[in-house]
N, C-alpha and C. Protein backbone atom coordinates (compact mmCIF):
# COMPACT_ATOMS: atom_id res chain seq x y z
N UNK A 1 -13.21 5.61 -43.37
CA UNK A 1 -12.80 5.26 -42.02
C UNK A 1 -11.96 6.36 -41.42
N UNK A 2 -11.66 7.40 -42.03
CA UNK A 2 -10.33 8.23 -41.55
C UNK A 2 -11.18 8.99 -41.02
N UNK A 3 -12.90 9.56 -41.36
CA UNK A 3 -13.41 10.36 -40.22
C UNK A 3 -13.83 9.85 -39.14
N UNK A 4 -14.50 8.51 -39.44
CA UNK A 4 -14.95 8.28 -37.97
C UNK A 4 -13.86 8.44 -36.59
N UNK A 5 -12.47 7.72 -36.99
CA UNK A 5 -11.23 7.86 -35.64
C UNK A 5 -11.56 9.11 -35.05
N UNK A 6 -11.51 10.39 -35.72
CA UNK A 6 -11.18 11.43 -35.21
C UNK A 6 -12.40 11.44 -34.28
N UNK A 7 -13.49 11.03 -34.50
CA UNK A 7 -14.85 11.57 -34.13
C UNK A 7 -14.61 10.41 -32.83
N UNK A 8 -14.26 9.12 -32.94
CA UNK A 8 -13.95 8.34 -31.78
C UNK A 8 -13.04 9.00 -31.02
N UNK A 9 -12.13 9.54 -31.43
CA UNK A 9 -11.20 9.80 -30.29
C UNK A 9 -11.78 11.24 -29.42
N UNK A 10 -12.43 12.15 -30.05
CA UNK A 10 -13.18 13.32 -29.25
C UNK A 10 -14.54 12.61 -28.42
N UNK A 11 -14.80 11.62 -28.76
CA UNK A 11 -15.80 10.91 -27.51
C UNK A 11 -15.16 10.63 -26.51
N UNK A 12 -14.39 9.88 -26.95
CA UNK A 12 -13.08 9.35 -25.29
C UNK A 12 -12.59 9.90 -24.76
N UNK A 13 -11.81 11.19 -25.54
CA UNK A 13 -11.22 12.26 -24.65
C UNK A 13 -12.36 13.28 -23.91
N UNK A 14 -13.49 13.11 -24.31
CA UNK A 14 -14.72 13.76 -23.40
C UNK A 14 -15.13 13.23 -22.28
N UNK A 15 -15.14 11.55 -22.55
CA UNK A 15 -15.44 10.79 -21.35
C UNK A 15 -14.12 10.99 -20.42
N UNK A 16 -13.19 11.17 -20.90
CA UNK A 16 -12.10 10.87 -19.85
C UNK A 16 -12.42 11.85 -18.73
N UNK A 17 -12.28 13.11 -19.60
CA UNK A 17 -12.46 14.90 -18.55
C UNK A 17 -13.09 14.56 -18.21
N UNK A 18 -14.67 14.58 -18.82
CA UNK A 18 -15.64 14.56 -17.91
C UNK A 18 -15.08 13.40 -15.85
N UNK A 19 -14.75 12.29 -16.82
CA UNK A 19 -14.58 11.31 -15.60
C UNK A 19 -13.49 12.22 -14.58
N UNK A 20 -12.59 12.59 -15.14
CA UNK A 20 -11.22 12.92 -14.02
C UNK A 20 -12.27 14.36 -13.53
N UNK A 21 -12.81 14.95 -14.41
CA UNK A 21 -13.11 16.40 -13.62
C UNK A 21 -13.96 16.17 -12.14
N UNK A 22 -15.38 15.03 -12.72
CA UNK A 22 -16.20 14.21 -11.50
C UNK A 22 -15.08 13.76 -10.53
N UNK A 23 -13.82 12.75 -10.84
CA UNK A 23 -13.39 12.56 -9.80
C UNK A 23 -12.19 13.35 -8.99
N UNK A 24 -11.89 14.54 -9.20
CA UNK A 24 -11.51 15.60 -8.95
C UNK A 24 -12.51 15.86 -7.58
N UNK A 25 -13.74 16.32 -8.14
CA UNK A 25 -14.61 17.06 -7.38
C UNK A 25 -14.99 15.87 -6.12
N UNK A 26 -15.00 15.07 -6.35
CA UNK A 26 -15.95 13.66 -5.16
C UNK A 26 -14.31 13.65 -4.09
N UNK A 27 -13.68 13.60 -4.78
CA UNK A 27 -11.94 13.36 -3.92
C UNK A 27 -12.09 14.31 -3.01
N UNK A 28 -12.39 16.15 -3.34
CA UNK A 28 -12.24 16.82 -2.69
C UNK A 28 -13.19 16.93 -1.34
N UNK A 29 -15.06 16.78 -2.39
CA UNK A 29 -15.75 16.59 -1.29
C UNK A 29 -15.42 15.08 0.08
N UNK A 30 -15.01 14.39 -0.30
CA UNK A 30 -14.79 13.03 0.54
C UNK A 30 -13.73 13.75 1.39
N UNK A 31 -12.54 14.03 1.11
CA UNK A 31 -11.89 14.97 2.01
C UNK A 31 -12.21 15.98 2.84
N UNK A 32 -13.01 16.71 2.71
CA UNK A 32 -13.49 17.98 3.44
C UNK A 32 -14.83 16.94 4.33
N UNK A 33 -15.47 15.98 3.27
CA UNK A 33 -16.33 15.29 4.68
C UNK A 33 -15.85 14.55 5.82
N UNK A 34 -14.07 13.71 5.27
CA UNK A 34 -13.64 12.95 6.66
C UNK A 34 -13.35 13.61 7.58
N UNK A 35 -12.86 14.83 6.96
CA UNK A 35 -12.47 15.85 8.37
C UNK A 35 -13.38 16.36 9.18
N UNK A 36 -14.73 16.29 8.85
CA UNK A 36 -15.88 17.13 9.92
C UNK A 36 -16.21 15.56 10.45
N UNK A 37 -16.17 14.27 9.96
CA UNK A 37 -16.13 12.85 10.63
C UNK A 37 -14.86 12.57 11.91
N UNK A 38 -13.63 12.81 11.32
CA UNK A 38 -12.28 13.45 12.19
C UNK A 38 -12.71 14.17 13.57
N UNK A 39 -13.28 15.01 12.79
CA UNK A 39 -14.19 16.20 13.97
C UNK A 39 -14.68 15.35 15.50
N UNK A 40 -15.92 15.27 14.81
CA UNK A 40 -17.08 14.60 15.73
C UNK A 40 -16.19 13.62 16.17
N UNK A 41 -15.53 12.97 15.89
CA UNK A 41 -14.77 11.83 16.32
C UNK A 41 -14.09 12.11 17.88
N UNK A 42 -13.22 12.97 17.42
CA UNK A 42 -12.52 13.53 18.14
C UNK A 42 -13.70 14.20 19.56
N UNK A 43 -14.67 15.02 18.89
CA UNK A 43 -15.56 15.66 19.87
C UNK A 43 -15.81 14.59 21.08
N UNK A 44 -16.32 13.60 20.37
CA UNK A 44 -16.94 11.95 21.02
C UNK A 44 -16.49 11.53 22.31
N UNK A 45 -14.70 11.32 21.17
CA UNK A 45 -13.89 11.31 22.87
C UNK A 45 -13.54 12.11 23.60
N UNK A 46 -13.28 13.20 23.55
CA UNK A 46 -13.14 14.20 24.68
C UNK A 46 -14.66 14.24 25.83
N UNK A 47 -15.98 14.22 25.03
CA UNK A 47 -16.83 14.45 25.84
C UNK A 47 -16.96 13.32 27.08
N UNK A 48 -16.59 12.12 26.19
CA UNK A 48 -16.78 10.99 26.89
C UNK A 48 -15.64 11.16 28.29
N UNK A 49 -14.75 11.80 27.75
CA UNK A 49 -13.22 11.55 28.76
C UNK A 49 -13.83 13.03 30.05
N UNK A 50 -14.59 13.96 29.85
CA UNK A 50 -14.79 14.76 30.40
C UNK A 50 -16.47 14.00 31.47
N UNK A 51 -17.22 13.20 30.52
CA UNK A 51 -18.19 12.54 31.66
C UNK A 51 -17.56 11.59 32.14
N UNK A 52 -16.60 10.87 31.93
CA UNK A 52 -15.73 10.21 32.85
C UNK A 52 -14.97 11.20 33.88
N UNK A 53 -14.83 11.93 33.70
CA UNK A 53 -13.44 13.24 34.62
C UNK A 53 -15.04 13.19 35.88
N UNK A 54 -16.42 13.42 35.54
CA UNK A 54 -17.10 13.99 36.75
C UNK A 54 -17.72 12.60 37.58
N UNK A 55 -17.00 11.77 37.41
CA UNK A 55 -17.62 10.61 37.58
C UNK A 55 -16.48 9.84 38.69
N UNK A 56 -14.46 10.10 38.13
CA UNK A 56 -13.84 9.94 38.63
C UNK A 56 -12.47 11.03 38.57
N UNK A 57 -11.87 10.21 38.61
CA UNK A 57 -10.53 11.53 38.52
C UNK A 57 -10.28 11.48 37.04
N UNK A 58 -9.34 12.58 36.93
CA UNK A 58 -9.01 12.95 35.64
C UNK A 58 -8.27 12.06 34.69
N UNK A 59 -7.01 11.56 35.49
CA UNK A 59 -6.50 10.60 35.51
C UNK A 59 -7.09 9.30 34.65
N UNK A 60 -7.93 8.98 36.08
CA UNK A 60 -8.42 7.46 35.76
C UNK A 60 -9.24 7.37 34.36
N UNK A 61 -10.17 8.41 34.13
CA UNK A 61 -11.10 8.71 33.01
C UNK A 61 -10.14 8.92 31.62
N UNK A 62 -9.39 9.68 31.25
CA UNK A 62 -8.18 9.16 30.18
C UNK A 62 -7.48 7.78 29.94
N UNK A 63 -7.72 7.47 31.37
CA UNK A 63 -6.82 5.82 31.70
C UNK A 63 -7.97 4.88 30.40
N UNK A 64 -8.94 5.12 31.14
CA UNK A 64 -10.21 4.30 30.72
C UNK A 64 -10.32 4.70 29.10
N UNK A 65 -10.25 5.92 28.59
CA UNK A 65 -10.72 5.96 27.42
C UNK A 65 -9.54 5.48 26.90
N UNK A 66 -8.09 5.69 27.03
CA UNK A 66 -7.04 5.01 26.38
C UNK A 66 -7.00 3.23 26.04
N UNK A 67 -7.60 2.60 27.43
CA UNK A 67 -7.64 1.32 27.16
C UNK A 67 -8.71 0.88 26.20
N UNK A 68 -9.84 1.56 26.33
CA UNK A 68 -11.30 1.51 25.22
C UNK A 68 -10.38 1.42 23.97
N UNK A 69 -9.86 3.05 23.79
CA UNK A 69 -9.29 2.63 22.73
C UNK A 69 -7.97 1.69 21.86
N UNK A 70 -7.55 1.31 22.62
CA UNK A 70 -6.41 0.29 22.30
C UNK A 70 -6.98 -0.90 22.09
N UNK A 71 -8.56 -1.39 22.95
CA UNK A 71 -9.15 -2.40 22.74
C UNK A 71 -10.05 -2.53 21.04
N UNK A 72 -9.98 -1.36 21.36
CA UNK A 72 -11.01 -1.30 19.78
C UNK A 72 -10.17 -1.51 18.72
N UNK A 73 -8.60 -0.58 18.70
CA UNK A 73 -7.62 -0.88 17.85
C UNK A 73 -7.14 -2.59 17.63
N UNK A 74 -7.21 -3.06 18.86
CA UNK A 74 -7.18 -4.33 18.86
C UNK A 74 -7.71 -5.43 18.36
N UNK A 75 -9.07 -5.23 18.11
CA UNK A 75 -10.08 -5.60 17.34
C UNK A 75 -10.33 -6.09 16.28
N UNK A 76 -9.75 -4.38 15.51
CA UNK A 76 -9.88 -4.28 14.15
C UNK A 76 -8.59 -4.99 13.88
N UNK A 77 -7.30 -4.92 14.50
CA UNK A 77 -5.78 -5.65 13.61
C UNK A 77 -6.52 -7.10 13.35
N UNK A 78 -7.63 -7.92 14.66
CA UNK A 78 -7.54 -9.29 14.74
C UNK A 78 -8.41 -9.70 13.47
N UNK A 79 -9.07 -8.59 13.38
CA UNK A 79 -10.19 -9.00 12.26
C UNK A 79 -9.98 -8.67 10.42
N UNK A 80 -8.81 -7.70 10.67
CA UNK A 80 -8.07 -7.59 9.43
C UNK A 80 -7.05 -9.17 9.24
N UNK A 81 -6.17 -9.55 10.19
CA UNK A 81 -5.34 -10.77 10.49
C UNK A 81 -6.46 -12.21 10.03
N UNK A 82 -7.66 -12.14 10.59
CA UNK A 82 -8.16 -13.05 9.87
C UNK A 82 -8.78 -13.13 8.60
N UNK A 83 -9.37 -12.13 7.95
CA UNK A 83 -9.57 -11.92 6.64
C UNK A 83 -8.54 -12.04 5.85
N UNK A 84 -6.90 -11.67 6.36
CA UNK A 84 -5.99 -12.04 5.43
C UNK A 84 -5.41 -13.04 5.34
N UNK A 85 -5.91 -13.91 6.69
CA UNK A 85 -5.78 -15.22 6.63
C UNK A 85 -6.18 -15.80 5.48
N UNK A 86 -8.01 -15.58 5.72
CA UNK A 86 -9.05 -16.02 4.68
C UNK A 86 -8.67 -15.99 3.42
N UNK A 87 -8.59 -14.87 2.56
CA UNK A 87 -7.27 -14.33 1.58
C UNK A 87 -7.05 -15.17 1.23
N UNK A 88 -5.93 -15.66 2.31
CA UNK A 88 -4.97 -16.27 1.66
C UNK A 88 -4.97 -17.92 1.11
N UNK A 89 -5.89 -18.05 2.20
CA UNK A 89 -6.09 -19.44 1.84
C UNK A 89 -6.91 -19.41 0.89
N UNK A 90 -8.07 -18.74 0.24
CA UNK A 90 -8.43 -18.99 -0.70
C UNK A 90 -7.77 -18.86 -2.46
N UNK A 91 -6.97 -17.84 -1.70
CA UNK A 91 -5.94 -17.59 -3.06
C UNK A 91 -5.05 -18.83 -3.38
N UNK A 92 -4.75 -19.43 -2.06
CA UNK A 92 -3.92 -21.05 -2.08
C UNK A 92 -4.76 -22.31 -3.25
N UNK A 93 -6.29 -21.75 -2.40
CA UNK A 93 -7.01 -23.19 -2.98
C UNK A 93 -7.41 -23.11 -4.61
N UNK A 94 -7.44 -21.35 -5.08
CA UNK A 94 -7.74 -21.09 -6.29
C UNK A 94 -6.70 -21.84 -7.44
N UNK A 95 -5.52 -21.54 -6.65
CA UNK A 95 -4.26 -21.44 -7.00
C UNK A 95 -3.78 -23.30 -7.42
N UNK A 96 -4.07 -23.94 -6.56
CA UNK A 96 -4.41 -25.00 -6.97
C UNK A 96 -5.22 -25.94 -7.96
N UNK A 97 -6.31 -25.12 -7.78
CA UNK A 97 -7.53 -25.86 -8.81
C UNK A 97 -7.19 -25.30 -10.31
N UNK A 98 -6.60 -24.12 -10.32
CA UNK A 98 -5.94 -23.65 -11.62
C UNK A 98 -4.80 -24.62 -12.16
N UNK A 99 -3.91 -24.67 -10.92
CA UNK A 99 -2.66 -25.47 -11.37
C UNK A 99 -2.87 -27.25 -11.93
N UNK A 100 -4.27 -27.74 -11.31
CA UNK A 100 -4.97 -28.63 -11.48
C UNK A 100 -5.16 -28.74 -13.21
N UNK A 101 -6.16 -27.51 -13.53
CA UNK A 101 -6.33 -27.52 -14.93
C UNK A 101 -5.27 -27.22 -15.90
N UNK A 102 -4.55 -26.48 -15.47
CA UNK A 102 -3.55 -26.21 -16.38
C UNK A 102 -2.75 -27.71 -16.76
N UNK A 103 -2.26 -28.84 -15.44
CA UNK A 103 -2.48 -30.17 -15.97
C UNK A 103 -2.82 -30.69 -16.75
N UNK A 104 -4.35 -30.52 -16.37
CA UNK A 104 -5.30 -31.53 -17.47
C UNK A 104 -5.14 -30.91 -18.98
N UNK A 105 -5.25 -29.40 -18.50
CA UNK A 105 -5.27 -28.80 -20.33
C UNK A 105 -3.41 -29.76 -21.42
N UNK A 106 -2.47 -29.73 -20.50
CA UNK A 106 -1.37 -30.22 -20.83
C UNK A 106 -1.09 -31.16 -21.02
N UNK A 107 -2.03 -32.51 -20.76
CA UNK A 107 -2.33 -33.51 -20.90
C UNK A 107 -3.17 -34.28 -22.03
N UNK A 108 -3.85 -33.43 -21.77
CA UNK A 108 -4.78 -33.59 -23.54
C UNK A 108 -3.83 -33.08 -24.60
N UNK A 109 -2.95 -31.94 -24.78
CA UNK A 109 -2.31 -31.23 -25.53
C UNK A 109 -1.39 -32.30 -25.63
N UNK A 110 -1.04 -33.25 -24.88
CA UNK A 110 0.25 -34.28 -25.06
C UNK A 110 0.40 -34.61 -26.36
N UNK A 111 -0.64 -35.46 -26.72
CA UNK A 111 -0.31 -36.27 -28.07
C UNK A 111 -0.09 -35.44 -29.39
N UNK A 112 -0.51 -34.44 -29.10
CA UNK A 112 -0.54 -33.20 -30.48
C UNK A 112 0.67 -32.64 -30.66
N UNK A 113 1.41 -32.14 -29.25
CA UNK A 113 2.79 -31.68 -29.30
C UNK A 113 3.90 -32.97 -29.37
N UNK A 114 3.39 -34.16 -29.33
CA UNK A 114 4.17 -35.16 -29.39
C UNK A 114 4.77 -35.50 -31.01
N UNK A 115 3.54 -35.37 -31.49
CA UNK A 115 3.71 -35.24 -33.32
C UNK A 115 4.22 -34.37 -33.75
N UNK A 116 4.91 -33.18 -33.55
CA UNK A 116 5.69 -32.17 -34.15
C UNK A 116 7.01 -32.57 -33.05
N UNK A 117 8.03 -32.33 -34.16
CA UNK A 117 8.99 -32.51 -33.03
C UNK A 117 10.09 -31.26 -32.74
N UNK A 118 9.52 -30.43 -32.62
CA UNK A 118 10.03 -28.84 -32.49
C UNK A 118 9.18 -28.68 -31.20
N UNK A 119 7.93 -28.85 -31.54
CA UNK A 119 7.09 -28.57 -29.97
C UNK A 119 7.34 -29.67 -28.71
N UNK A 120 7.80 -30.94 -29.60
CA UNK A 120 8.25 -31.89 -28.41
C UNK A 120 9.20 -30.98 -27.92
N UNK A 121 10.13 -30.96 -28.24
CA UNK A 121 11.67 -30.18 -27.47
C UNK A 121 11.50 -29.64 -26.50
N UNK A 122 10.83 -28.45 -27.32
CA UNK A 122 10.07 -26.83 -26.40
C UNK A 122 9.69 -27.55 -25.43
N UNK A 123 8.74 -28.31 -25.41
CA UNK A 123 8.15 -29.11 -23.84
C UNK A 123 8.91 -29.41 -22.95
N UNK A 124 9.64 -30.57 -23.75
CA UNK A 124 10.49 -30.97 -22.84
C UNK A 124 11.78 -30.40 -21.90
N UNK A 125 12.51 -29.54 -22.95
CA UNK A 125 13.25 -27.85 -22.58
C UNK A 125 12.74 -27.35 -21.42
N UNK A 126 11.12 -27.16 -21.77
CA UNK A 126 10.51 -26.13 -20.62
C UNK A 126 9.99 -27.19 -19.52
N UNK A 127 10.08 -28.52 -19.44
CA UNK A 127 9.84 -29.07 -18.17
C UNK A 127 11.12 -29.07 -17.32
N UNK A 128 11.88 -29.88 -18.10
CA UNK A 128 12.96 -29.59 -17.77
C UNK A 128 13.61 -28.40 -16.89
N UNK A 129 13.47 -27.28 -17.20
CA UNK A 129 13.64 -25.88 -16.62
C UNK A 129 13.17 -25.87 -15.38
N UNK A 130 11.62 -26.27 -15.76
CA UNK A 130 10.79 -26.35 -14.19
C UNK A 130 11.08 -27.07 -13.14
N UNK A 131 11.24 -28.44 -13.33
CA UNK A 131 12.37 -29.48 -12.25
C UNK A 131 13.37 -28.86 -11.71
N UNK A 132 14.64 -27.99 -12.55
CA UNK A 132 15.63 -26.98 -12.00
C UNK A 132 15.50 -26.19 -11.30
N UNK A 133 14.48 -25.24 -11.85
CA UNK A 133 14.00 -24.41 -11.20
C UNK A 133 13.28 -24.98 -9.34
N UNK A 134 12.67 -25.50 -9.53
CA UNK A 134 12.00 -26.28 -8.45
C UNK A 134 13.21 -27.09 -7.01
N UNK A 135 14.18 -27.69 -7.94
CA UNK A 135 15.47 -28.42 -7.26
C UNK A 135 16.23 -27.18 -6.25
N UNK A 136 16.16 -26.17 -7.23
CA UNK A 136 17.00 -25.10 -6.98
C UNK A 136 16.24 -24.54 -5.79
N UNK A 137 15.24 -24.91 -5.45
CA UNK A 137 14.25 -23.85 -4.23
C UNK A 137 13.68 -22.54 -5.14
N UNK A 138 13.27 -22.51 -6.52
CA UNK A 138 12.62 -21.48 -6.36
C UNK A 138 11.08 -22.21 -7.18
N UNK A 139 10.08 -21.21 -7.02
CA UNK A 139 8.76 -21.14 -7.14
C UNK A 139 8.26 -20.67 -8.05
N UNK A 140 8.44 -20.90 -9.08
CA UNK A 140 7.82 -19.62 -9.75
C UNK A 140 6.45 -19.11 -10.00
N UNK A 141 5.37 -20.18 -9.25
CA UNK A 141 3.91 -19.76 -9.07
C UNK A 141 3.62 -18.82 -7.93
N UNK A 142 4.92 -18.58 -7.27
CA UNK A 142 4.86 -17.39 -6.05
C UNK A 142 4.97 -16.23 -6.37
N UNK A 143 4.52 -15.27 -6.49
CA UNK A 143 4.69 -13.52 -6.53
C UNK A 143 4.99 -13.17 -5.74
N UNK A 144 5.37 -13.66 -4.35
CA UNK A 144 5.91 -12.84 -3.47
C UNK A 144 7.56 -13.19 -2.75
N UNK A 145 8.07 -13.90 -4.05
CA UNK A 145 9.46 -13.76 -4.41
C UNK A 145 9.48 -13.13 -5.26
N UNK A 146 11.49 -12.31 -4.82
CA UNK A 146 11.78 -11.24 -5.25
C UNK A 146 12.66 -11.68 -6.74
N UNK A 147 12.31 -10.95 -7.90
CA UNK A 147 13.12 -11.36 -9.01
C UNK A 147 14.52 -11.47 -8.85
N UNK A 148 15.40 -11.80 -9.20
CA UNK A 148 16.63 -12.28 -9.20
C UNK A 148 17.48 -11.45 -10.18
């Protein structure tokens, strides 16, 4: 067994390079491609703000592409805001149906930890805790309270 490790560990450390060197190279190309995307982007609106300029004043044609774009920005916050809505509520309902089973699993486990009486304690200790904990206002199925 003492040769194979060595021979495992020069596979993994091959896959690793290999992996970081590939993602080295894709990072860089993805970078050098958003910027010619950046580009055209940019090209897009100016052209647009310049066939607006011969159409009206200079003015008004910036006016117009500024509101386009604040509307579009607008858009995207409402449609991010509801997906994290979505999120969330499903993380709520998961969160439940887990807390559901974890019940039932604790429930069946009753009579088994009831017959040792070291694991009774522990139970009861640790329900106990949870009521306190709970009385006290804190959550502890929340992650987005801050540790104490």
């Amino acid at each position: 067994m003492g040769g194979l490790a060595p021979l495992l560990m020069s596979l993994v450390s091959v896959d690793v390079s290999a992996t970081v060197s590939r993602l080295r190279r894709n990072t860089v190309l993805y970078v050098i491609a958003a910027l010619f995307v950046l580009t055209a982007y940019g090209a897009a609106v100016a052209a647009f703000a310049v066939y607006l300029a011969t159409m009206m004043s200079i003015a008004a044609a910036l006016g117009i592409v500024a509101v386009l774009a604040l509307a579009f920005a607008l858009i995207v916050f409402s449609v991010v805001l509801l997906k994290n809505k979505a999120d969330e509520r499903r993380r709520r309902e998961q969160a439940s149906t887990s807390r559901a089973l974890m019940i039932t699993a604790a429930l069946s486990a009753l009579p088994i930890l009831m017959k040792s009486r070291p694991l009774a304690a522990a139970t009861i200790l640790g329900g106990i805790t949870l009521f306190a904990m709970r009385a006290m206002g804190g959550n502890p199925d929340d992650p987005a309270q801050p540790d104490a």
